[in-house]
C-alpha atoms as a PDB file:
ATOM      1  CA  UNK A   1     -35.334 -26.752 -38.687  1.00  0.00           C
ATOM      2  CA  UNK A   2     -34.233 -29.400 -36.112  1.00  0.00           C
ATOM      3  CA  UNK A   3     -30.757 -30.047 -38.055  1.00  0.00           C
ATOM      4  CA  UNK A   4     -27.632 -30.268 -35.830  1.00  0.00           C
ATOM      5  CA  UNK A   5     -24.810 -28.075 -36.696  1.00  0.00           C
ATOM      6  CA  UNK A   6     -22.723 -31.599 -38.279  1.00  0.00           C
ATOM      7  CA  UNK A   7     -26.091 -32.184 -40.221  1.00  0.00           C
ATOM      8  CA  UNK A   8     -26.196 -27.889 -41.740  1.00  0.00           C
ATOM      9  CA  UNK A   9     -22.334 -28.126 -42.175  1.00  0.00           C
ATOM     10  CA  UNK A  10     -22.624 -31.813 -44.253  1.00  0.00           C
ATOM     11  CA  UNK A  11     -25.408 -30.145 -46.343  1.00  0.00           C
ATOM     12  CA  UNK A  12     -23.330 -26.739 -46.907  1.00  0.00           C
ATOM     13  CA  UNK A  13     -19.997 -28.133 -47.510  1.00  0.00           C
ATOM     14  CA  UNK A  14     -18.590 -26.818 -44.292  1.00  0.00           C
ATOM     15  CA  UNK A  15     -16.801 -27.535 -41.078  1.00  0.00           C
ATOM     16  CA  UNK A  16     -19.102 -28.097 -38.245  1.00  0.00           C
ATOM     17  CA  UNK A  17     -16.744 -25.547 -36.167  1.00  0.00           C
ATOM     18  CA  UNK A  18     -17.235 -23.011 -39.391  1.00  0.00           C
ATOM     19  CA  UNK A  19     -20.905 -23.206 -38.888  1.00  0.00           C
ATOM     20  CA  UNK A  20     -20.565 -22.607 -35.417  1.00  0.00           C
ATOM     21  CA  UNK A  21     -18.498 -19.591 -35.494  1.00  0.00           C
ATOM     22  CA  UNK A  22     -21.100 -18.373 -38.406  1.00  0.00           C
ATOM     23  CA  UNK A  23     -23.768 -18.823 -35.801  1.00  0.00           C
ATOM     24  CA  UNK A  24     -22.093 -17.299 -32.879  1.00  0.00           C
ATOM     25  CA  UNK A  25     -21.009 -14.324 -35.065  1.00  0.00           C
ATOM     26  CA  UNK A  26     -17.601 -14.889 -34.433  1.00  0.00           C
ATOM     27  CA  UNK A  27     -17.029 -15.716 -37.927  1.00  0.00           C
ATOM     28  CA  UNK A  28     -18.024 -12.863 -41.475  1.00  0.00           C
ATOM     29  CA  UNK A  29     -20.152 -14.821 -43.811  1.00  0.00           C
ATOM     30  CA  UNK A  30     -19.912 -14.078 -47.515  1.00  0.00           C
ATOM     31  CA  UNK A  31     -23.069 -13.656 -49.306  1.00  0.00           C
ATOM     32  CA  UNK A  32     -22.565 -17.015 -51.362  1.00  0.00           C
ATOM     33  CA  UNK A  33     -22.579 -18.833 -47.759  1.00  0.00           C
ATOM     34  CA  UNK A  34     -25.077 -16.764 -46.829  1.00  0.00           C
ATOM     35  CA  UNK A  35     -27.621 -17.999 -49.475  1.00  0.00           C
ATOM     36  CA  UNK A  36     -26.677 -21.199 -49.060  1.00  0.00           C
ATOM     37  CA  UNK A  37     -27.985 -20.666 -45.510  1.00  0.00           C
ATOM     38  CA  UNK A  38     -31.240 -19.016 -46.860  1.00  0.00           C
ATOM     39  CA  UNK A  39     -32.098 -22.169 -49.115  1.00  0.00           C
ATOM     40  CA  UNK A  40     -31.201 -24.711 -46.400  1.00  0.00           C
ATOM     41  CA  UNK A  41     -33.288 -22.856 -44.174  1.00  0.00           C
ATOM     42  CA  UNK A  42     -35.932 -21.936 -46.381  1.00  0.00           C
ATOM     43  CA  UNK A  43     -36.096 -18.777 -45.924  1.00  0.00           C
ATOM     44  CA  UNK A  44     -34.884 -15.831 -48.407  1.00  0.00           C
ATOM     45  CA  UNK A  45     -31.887 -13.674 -48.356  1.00  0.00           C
ATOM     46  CA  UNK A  46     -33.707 -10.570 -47.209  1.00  0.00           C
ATOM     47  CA  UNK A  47     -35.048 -12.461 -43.460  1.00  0.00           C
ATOM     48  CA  UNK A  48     -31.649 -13.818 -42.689  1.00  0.00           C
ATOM     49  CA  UNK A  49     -30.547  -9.776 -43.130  1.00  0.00           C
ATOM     50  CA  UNK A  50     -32.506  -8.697 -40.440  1.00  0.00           C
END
């Protein structure tokens, strides 16, 4: 999507480290953040699953 991680954490209300730990897997996400994800993304809740 060619968003930084500041950028994706502005946009979902979130730390920048957050987001980073979400990415690296070192960090659960809860379903809520995980469709928040899936709409900034674009993609649904079922690809980000896989």
């Amino acid at each position: 999507m060619g968003l930084t991680q500041v950028e994706v954490a502005a946009k979902l209300r979130r730390s920048q480290s957050t987001v980073c730990k979400c990415e690296s897997g070192e960090q659960k996400v809860d379903v809520v953040e995980l469709a928040g994800f899936a709409r900034l993304y674009g993609r649904n809740l079922g690809d980000l699953l896989e």
